[in-house]
C-alpha atoms as a PDB file:
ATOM      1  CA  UNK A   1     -12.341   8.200  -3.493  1.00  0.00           C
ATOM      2  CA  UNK A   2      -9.403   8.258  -1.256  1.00  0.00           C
ATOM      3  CA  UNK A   3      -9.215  11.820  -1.346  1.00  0.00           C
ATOM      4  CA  UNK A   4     -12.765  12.033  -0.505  1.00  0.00           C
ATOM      5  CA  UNK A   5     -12.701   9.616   2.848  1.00  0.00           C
ATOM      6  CA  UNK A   6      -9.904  11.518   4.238  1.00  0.00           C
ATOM      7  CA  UNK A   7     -11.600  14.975   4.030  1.00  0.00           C
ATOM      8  CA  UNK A   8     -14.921  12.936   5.072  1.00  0.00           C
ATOM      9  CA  UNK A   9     -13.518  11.109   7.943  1.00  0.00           C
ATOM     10  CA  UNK A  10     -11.233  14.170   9.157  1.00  0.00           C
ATOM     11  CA  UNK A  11     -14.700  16.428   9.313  1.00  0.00           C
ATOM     12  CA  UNK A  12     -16.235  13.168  11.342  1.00  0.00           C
ATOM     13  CA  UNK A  13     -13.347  13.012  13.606  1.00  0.00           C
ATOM     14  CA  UNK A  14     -13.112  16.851  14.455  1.00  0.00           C
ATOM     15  CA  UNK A  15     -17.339  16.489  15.187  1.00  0.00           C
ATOM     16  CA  UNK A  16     -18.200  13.545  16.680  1.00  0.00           C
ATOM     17  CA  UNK A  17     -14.305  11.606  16.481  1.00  0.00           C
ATOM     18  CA  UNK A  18     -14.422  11.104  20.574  1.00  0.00           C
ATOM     19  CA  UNK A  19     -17.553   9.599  20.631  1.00  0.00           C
ATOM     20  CA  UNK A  20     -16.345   6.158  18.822  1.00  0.00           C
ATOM     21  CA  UNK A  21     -15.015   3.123  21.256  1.00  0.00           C
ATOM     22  CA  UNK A  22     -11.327   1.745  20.911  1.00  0.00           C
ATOM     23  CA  UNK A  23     -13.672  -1.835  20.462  1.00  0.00           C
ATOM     24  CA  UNK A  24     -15.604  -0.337  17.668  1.00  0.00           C
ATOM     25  CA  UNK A  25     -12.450   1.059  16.127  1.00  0.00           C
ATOM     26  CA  UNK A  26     -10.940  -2.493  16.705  1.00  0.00           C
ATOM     27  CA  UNK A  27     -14.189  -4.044  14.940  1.00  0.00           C
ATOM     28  CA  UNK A  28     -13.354  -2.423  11.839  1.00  0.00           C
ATOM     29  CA  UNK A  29      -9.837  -2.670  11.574  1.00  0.00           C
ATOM     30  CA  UNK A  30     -10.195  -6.743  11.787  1.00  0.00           C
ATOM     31  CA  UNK A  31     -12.988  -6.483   9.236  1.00  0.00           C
ATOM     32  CA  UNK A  32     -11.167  -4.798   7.153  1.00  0.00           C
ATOM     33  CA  UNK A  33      -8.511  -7.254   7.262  1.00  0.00           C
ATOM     34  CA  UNK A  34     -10.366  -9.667   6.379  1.00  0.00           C
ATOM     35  CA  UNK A  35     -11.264  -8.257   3.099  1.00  0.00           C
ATOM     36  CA  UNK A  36      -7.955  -7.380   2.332  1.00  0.00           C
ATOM     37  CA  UNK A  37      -7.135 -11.032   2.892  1.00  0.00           C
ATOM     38  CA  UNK A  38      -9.544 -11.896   0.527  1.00  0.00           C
ATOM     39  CA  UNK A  39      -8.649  -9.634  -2.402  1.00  0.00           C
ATOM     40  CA  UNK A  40      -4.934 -10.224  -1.859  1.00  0.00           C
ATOM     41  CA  UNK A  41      -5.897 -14.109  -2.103  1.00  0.00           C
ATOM     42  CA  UNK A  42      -7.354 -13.411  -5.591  1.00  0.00           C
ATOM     43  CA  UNK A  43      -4.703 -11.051  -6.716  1.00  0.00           C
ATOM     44  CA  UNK A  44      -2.174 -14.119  -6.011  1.00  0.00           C
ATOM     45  CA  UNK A  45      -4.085 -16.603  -7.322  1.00  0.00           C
ATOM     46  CA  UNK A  46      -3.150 -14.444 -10.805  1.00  0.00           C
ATOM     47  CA  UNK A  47      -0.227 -16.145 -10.722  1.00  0.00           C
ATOM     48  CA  UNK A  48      -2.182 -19.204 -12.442  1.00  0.00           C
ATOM     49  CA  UNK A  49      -3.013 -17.201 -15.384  1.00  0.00           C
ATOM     50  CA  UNK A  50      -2.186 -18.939 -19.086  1.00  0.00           C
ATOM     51  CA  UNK A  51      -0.584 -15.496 -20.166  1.00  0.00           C
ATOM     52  CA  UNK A  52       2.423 -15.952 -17.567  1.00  0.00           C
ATOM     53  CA  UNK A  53       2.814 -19.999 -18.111  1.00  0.00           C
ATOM     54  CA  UNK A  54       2.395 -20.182 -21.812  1.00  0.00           C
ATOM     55  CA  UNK A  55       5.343 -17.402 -21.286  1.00  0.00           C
ATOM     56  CA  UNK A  56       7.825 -18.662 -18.935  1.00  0.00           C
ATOM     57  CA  UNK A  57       6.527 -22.709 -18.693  1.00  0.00           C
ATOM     58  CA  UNK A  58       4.097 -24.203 -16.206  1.00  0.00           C
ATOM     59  CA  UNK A  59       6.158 -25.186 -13.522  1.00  0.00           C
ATOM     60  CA  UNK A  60       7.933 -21.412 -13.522  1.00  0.00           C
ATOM     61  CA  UNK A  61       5.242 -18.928 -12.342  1.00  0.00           C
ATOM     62  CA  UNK A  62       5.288 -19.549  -8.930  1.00  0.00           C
ATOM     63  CA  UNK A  63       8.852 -20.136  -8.864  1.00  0.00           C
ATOM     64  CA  UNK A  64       8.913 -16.496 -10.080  1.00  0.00           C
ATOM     65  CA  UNK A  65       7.055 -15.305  -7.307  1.00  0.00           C
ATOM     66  CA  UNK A  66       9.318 -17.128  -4.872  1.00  0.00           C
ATOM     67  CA  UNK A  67      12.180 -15.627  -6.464  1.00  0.00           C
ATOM     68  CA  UNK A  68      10.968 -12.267  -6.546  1.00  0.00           C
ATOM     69  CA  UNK A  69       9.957 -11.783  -2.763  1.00  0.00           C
ATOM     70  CA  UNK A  70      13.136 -13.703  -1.557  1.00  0.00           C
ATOM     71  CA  UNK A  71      15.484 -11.420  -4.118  1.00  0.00           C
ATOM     72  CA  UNK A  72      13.046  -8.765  -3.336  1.00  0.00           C
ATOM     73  CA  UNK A  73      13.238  -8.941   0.574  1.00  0.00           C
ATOM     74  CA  UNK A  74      16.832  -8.969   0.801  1.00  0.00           C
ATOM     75  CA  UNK A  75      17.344  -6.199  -1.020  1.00  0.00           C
ATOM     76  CA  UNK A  76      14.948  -4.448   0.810  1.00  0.00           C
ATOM     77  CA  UNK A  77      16.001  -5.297   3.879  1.00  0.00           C
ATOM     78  CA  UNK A  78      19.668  -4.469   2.843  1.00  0.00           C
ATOM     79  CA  UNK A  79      18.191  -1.384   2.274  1.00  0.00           C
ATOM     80  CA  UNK A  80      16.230  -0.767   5.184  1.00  0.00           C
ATOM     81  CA  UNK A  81      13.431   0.430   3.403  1.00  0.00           C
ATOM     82  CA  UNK A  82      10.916   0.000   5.847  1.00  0.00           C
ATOM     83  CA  UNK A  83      13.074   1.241   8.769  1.00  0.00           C
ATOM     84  CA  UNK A  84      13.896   4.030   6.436  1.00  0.00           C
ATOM     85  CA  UNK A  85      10.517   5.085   5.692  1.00  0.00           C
ATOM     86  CA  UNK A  86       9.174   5.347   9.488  1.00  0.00           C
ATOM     87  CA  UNK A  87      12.463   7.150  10.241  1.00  0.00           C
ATOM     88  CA  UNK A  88      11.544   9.668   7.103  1.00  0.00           C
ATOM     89  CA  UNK A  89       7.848  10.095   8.730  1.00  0.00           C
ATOM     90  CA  UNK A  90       9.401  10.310  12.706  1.00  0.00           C
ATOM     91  CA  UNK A  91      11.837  13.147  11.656  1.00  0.00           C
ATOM     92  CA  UNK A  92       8.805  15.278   9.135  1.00  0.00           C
ATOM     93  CA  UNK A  93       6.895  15.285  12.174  1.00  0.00           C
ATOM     94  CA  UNK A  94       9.982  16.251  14.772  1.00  0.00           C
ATOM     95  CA  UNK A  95      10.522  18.488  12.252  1.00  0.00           C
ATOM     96  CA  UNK A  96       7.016  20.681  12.258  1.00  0.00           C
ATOM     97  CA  UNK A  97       6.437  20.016  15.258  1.00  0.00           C
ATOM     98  CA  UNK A  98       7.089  22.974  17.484  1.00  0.00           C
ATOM     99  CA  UNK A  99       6.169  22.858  21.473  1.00  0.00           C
ATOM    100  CA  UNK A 100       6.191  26.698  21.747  1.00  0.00           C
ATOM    101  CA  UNK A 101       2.615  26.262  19.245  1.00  0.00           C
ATOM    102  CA  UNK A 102      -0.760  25.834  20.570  1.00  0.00           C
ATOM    103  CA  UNK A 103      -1.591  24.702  17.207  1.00  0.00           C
ATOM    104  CA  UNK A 104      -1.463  21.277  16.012  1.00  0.00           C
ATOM    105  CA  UNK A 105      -2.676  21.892  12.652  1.00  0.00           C
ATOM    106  CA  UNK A 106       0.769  21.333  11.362  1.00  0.00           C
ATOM    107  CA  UNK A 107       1.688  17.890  13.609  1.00  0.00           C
ATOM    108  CA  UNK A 108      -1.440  16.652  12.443  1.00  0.00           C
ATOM    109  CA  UNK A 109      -0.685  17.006   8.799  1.00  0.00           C
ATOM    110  CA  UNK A 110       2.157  16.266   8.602  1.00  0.00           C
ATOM    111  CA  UNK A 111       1.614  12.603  10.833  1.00  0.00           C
ATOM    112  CA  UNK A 112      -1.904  11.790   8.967  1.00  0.00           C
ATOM    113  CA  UNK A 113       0.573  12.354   5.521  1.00  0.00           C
ATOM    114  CA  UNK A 114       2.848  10.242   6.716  1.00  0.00           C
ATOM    115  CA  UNK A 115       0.548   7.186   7.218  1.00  0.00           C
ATOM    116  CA  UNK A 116      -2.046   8.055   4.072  1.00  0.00           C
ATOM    117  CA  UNK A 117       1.399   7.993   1.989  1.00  0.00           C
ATOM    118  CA  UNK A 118       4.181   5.629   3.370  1.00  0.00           C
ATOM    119  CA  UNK A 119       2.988   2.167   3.355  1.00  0.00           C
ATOM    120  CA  UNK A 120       3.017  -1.054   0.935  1.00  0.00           C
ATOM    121  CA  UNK A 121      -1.092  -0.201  -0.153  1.00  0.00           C
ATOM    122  CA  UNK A 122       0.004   3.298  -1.344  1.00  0.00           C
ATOM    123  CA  UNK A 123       2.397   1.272  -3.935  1.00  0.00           C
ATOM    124  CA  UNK A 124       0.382  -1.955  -4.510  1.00  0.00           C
ATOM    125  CA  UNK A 125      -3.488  -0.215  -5.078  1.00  0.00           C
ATOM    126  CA  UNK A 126      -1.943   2.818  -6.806  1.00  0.00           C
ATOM    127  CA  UNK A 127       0.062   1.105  -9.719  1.00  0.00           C
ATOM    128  CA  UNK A 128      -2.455  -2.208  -9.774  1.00  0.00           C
ATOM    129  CA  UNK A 129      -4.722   0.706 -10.461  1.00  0.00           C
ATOM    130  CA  UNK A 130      -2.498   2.250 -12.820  1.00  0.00           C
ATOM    131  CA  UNK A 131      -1.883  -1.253 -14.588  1.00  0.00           C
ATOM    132  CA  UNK A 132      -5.560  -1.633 -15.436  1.00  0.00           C
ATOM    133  CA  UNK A 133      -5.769  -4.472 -12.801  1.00  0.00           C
ATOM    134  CA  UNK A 134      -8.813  -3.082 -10.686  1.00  0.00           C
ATOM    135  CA  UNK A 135      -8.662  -0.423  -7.894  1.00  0.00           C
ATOM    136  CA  UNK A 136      -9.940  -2.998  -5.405  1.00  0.00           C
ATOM    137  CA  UNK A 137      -7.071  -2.156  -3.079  1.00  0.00           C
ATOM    138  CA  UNK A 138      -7.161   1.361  -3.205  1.00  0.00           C
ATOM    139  CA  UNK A 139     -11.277   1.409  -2.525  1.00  0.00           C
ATOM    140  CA  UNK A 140      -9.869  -1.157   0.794  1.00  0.00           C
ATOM    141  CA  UNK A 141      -6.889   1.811   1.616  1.00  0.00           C
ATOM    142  CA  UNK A 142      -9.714   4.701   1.076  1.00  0.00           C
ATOM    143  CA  UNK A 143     -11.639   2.995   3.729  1.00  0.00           C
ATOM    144  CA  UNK A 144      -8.745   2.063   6.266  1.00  0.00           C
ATOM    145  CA  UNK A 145      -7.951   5.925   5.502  1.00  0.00           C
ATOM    146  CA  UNK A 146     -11.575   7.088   6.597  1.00  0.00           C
ATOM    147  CA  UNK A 147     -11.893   5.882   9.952  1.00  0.00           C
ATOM    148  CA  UNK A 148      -7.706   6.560  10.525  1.00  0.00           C
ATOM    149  CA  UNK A 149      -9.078  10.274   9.247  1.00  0.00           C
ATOM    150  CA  UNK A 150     -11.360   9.901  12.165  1.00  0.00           C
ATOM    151  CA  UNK A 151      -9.228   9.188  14.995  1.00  0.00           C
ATOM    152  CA  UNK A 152      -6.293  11.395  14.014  1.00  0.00           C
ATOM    153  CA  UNK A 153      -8.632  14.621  13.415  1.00  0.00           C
ATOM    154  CA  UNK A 154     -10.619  13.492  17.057  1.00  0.00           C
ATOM    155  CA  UNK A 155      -6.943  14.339  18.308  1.00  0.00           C
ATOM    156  CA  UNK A 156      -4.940  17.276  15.644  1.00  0.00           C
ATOM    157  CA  UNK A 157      -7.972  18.929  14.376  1.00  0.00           C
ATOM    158  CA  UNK A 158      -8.387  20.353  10.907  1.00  0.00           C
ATOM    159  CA  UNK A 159      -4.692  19.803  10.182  1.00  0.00           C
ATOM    160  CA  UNK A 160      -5.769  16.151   9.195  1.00  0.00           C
ATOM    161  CA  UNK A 161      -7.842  17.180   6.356  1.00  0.00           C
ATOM    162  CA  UNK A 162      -5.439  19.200   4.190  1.00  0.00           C
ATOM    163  CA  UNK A 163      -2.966  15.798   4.278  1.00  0.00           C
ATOM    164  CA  UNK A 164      -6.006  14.983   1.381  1.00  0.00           C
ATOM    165  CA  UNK A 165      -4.276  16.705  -0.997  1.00  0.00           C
ATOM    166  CA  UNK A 166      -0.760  14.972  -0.544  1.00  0.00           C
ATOM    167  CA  UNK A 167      -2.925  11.988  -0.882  1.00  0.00           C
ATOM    168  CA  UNK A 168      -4.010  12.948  -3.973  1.00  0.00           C
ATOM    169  CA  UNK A 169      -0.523  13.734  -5.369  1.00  0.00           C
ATOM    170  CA  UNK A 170       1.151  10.928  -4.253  1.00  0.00           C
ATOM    171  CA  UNK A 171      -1.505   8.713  -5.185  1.00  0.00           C
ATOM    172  CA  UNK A 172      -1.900   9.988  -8.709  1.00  0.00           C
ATOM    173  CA  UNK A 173       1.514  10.146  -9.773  1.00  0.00           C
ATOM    174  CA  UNK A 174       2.254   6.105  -8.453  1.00  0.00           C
ATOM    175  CA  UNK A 175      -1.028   5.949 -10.687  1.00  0.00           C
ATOM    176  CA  UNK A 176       0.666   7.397 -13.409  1.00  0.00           C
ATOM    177  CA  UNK A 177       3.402   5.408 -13.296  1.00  0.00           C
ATOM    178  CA  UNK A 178       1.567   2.307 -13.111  1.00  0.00           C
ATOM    179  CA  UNK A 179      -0.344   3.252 -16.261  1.00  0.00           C
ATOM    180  CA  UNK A 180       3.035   3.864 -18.368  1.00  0.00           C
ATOM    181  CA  UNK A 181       4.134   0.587 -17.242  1.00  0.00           C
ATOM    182  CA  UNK A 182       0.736  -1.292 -18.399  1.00  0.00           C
ATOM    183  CA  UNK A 183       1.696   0.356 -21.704  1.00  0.00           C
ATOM    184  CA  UNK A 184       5.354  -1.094 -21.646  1.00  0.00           C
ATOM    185  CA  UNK A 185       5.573  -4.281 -20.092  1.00  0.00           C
ATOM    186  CA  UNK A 186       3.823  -7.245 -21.710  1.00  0.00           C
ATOM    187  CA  UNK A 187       0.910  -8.897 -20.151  1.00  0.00           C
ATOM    188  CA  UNK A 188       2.991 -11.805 -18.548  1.00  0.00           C
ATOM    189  CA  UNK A 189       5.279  -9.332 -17.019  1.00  0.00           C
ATOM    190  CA  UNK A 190       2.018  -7.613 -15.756  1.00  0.00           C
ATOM    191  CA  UNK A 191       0.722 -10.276 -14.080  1.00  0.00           C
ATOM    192  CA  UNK A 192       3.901 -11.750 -12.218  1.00  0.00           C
ATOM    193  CA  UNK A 193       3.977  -8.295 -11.143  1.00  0.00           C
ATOM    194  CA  UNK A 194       0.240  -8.217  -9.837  1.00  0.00           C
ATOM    195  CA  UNK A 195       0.874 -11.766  -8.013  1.00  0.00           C
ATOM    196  CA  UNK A 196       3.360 -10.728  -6.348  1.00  0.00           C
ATOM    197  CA  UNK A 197       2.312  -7.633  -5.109  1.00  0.00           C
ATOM    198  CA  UNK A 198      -1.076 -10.120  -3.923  1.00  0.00           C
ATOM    199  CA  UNK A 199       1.594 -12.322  -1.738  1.00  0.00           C
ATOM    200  CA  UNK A 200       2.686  -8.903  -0.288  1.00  0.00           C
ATOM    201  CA  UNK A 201      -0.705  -7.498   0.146  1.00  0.00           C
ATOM    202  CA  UNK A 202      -1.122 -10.863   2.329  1.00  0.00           C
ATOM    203  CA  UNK A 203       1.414  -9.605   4.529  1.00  0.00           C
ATOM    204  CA  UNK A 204      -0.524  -6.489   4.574  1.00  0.00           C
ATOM    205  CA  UNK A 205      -3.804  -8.519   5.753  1.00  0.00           C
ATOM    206  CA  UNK A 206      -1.637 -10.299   8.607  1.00  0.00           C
ATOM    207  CA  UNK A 207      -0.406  -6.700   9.937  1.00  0.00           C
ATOM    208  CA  UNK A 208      -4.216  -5.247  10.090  1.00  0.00           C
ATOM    209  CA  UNK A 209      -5.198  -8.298  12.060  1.00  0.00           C
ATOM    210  CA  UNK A 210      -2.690  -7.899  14.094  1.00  0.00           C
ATOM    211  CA  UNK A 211      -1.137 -11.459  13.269  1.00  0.00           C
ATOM    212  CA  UNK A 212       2.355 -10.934  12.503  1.00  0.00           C
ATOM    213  CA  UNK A 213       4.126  -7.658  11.723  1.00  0.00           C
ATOM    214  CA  UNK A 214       5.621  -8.635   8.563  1.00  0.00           C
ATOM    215  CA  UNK A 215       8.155  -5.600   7.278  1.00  0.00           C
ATOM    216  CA  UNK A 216       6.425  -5.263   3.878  1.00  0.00           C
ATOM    217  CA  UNK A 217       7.449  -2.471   2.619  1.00  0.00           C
ATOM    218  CA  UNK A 218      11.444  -4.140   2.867  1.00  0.00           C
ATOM    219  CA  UNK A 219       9.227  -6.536   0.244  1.00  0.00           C
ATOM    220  CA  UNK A 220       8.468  -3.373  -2.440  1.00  0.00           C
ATOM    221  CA  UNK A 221      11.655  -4.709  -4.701  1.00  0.00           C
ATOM    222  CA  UNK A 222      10.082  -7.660  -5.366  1.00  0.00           C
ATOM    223  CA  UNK A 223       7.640  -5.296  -7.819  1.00  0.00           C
ATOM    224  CA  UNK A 224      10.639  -4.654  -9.662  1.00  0.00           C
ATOM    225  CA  UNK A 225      12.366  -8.190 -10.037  1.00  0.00           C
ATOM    226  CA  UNK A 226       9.688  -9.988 -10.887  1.00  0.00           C
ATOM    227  CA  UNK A 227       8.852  -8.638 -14.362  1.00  0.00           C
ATOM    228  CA  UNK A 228      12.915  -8.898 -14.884  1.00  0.00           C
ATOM    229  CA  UNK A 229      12.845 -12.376 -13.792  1.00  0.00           C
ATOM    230  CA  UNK A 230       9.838 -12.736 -16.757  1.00  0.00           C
ATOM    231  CA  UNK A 231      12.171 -11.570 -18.492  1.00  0.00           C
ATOM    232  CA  UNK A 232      14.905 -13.651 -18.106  1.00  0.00           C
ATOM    233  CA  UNK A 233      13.010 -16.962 -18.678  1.00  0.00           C
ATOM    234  CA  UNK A 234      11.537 -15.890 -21.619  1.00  0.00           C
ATOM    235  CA  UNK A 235      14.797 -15.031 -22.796  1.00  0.00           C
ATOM    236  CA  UNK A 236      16.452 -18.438 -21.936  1.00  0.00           C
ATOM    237  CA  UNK A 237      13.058 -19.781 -23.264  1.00  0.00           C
ATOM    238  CA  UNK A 238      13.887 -18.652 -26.709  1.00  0.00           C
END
């Protein structure tokens, strides 16, 4: 579905891509910020489940959570990850980008890969997906990535469209690795993992309606320690 927005909305944008407002294109972002809101609300609210208390105890689960995006975040911002990862897409597109060219095929390939690929929803949707969890979030990031589609092809052209197919590569293979995890990790460890990544996907709602610009990929190590924090209790636990 992803796949198929981008090519949609980059065939829009080239046709008829001018023609749409900077309100109308506003309109849309906020609504879908609200959505994302909502579904990150419910993906949190996981953190309730009996699977993950009748594992660690009932007062631990959102403790875990806690621990995991304040562990989490300062790892990540240690590691500059988000810094990092807009650096990454600033010097791919300094890179192909060559002012002798009248074409901008390449620019806007490369820029419309860099935003389709690098950002928290390309982690979150891709291995909740992967996890058997529901691909609500990646239905919300196929959307977002229509109508971006549409106002990066209004500008680059055709260049836009072929960034579908690192879409789909990406995509699948965080897919892929959230479906050998769903196959490793026991359920409790599943679903700290999917509350936490609902917290984040919060700070994901907050950045579309232009709230707060919360750094949320620095929050991505949080996936990883809070299935080992899981772990940990359950091991004290026994």
């Amino acid at each position: 579905m992803n796949v198929a927005t981008v090519i949609t909305g980059s065939v829009l944008g080239v046709l008829i891509g001018h023609r749409l407002s900077h309100r109308t294109r506003d309109l849309v972002t906020d609504a879908l910020g609200l959505v994302t809101l909502l579904i990150a609300i419910m993906s949190a609210l996981t953190v309730g489940d009996r699977v993950l208390s009748d594992a660690v105890g009932d007062s631990a689960p959102v403790l875990i959570v806690l621990g995991a995006m304040l562990i989490g975040g300062i790892a990540g911002s240690l590691l500059r990850i988000e810094q990092r990862l807009e650096d990454f897409g600033a010097w791919m597109q300094r890179r192909f980008t060559r002012a002798d060219s009248e074409s901008t095929f390449v620019e806007g390939f490369v820029t419309a890969s860099m935003v389709f690929c690098v950002g928290p929803l390309t982690f979150l949707g891709s291995l909740s997906d992967g996890l058997g969890r529901g691909a609500d979030q990646l239905f919300l990031k196929a959307v977002l990535d229509g109508f971006a589609a549409i106002a990066f092809a209004a500008s680059f052209g055709w260049g836009v469209l072929a960034s579908a197919l690192v879409v789909l590569v990406v995509q699948g293979l965080m897919t892929a690795v959230g479906a050998v995890l769903g196959d490793v990790l026991p359920d409790a460890h599943v679903t700290a993992l999917g509350a936490t990544g609902g917290v984040m996907l919060i700070g994901v709602a907050l950045r579309l309606l232009k709230l707060k610009q919360i750094a949320v990929a620095d929050l991505l190590p949080a996936l990883v320690v809070a299935p080992l924090l899981v772990q940990l209790l359950v091991v004290i636990r026994s």
